[in-house]
C-alpha atoms as a PDB file:
ATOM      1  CA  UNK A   1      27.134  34.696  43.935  1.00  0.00           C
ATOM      2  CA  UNK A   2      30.103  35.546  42.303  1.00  0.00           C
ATOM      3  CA  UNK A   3      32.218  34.186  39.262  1.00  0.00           C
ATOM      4  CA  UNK A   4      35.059  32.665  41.539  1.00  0.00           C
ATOM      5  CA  UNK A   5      32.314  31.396  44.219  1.00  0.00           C
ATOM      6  CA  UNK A   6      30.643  29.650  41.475  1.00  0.00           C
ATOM      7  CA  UNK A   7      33.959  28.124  40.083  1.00  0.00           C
ATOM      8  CA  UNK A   8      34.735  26.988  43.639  1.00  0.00           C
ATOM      9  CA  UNK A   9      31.276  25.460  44.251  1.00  0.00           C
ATOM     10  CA  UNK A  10      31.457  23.421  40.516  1.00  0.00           C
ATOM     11  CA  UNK A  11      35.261  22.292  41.561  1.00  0.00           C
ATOM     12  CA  UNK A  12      33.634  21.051  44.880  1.00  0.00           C
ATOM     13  CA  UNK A  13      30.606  19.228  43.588  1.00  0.00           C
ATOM     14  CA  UNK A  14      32.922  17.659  40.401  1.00  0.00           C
ATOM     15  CA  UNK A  15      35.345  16.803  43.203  1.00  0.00           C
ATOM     16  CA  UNK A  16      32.948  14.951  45.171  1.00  0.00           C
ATOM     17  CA  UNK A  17      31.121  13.108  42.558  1.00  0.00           C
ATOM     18  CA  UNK A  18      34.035  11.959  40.956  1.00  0.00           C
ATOM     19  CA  UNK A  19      35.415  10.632  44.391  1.00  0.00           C
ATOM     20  CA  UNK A  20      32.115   9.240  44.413  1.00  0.00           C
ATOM     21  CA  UNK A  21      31.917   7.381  41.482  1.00  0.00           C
ATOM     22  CA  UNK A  22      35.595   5.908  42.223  1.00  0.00           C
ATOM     23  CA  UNK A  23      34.377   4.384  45.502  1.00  0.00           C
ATOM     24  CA  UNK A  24      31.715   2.956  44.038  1.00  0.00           C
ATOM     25  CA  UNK A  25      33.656   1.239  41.213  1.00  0.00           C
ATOM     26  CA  UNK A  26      32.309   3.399  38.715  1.00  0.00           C
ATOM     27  CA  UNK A  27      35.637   4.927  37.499  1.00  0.00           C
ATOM     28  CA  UNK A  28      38.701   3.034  37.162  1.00  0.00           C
ATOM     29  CA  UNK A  29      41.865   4.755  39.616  1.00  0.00           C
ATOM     30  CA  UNK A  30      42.931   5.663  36.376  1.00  0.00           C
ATOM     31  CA  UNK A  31      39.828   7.665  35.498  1.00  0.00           C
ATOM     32  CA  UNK A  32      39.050   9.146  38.590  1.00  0.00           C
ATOM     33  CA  UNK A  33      43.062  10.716  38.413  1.00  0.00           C
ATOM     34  CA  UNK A  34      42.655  11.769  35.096  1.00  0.00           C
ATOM     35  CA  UNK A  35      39.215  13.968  35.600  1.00  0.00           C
ATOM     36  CA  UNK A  36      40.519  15.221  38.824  1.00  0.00           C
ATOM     37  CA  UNK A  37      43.808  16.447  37.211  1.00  0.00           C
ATOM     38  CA  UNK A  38      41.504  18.060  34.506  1.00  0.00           C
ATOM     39  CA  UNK A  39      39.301  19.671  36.560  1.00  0.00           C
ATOM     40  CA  UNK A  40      42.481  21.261  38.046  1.00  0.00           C
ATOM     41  CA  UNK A  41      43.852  22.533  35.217  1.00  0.00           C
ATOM     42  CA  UNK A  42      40.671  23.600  34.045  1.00  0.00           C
ATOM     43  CA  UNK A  43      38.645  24.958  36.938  1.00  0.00           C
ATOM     44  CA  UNK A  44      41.686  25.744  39.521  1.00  0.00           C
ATOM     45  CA  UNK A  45      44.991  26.618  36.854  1.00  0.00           C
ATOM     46  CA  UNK A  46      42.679  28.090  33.837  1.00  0.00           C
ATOM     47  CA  UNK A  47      45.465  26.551  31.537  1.00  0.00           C
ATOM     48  CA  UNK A  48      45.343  24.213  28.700  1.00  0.00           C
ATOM     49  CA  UNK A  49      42.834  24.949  26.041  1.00  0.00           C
ATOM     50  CA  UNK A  50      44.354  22.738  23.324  1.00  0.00           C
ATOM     51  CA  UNK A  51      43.720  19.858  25.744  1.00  0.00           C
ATOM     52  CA  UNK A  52      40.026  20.683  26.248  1.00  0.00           C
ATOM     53  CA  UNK A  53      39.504  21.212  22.378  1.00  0.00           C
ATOM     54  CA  UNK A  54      41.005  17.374  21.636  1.00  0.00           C
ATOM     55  CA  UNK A  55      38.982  16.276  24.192  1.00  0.00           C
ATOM     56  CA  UNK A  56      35.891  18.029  23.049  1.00  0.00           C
ATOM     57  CA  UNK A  57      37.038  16.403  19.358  1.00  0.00           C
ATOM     58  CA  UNK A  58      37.044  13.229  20.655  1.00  0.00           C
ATOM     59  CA  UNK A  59      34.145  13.030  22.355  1.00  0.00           C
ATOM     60  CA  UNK A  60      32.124  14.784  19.639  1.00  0.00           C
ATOM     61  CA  UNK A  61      33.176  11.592  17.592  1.00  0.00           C
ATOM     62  CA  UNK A  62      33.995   8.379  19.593  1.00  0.00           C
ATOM     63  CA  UNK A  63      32.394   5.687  18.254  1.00  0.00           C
ATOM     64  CA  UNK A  64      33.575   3.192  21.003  1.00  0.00           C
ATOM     65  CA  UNK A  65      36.342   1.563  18.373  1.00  0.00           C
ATOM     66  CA  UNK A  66      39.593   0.330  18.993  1.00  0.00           C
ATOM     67  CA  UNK A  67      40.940   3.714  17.731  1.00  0.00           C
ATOM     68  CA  UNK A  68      39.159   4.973  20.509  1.00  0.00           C
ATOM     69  CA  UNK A  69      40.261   2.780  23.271  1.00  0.00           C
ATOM     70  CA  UNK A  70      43.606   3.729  22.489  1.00  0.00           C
ATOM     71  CA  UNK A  71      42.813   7.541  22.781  1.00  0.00           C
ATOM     72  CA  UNK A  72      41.144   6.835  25.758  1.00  0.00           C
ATOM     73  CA  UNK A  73      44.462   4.966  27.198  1.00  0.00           C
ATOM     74  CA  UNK A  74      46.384   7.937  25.914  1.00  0.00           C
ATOM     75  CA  UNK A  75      44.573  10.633  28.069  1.00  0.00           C
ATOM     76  CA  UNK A  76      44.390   8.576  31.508  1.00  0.00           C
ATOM     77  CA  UNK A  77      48.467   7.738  31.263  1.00  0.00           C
ATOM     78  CA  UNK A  78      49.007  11.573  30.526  1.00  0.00           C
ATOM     79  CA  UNK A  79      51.469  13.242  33.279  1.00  0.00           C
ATOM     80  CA  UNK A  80      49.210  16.836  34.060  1.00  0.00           C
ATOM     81  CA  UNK A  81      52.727  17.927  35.710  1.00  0.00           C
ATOM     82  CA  UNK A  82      54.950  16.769  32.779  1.00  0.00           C
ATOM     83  CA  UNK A  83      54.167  19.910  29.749  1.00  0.00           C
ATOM     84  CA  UNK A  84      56.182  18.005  27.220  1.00  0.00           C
ATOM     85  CA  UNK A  85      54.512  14.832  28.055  1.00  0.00           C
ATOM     86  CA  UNK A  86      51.269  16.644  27.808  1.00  0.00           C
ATOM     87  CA  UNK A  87      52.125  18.100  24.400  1.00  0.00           C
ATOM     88  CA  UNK A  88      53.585  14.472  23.367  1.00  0.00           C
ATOM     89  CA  UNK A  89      50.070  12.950  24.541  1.00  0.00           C
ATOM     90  CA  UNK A  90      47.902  15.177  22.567  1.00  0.00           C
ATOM     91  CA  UNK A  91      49.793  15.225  19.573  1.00  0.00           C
ATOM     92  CA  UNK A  92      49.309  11.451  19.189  1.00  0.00           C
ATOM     93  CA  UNK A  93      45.254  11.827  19.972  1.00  0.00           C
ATOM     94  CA  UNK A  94      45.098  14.264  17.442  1.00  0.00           C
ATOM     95  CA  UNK A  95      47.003  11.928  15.318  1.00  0.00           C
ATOM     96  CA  UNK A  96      45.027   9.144  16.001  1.00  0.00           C
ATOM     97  CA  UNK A  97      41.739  11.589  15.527  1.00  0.00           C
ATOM     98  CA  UNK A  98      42.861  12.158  11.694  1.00  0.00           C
ATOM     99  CA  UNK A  99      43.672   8.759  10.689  1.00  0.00           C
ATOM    100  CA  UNK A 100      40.084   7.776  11.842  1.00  0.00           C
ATOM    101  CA  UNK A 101      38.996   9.675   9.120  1.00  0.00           C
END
C-alpha cells in the first residue's frame, strides 16, 4: 500500500468515526466541524503546521480549567477558510497557553 493510499484510507476511517460520534451525540456540531476541517487541512491540504503544534501544546497541558475551556471555544469558532482569522485564533491560544504559566 502506498503513502497516498494510506493517507486516503486514515482520512476515510477519521471521516467516518467522527460522523459517527456526532450522530451519536458524542461530539457537539461544533466539534465534529472543527476535526473534520482539521483533518482536511491536515490529511487532504498538508498545510498548517503552526496550528497542529498549538494544538499538540495544548493538549500536552490541558488541565480541564477555565483557561482551557476558553481555548477549546477558540479552536471550534475558528474559520479553516478565513487565513487571517486562523492566524488571529491561534495567536490568542498561544496567548492564553503563556499566561497559564
Amino acid at each position: 500500500m502506498t503513502f497516498d493510499e494510506k493517507n486516503k484510507r486514515v482520512y476515510a476511517e477519521s471521516v467516518s468515526l467522527i460522523a459517527d460520534m456526532g450522530f451519536k451525540d458524542k461530539l457537539s456540531i461544533e466539534e465534529m466541524n472543527f476535526l473534520l476541517n482539521l483533518l482536511d487541512v491536515v490529511i487532504v491540504k498538508k498545510e498548517q503546521p503552526r496550528l497542529i503544534q498549538t494544538l499538540k501544546n495544548w493538549m500536552n497541558t490541558n488541565e480541564g480549567s477555565e483557561i482551557d475551556e476558553i481555548i477549546k471555544a477558540t479552536f471550534l469558532a475558528a474559520d479553516f477558510n478565513d487565513q487571517e482569522s486562523l492566524e488571529q485564533c491561534l495567536q490568542l491560544v498561544t496567548e492564553l497557553l503563556e499566561s497559564r504559566g
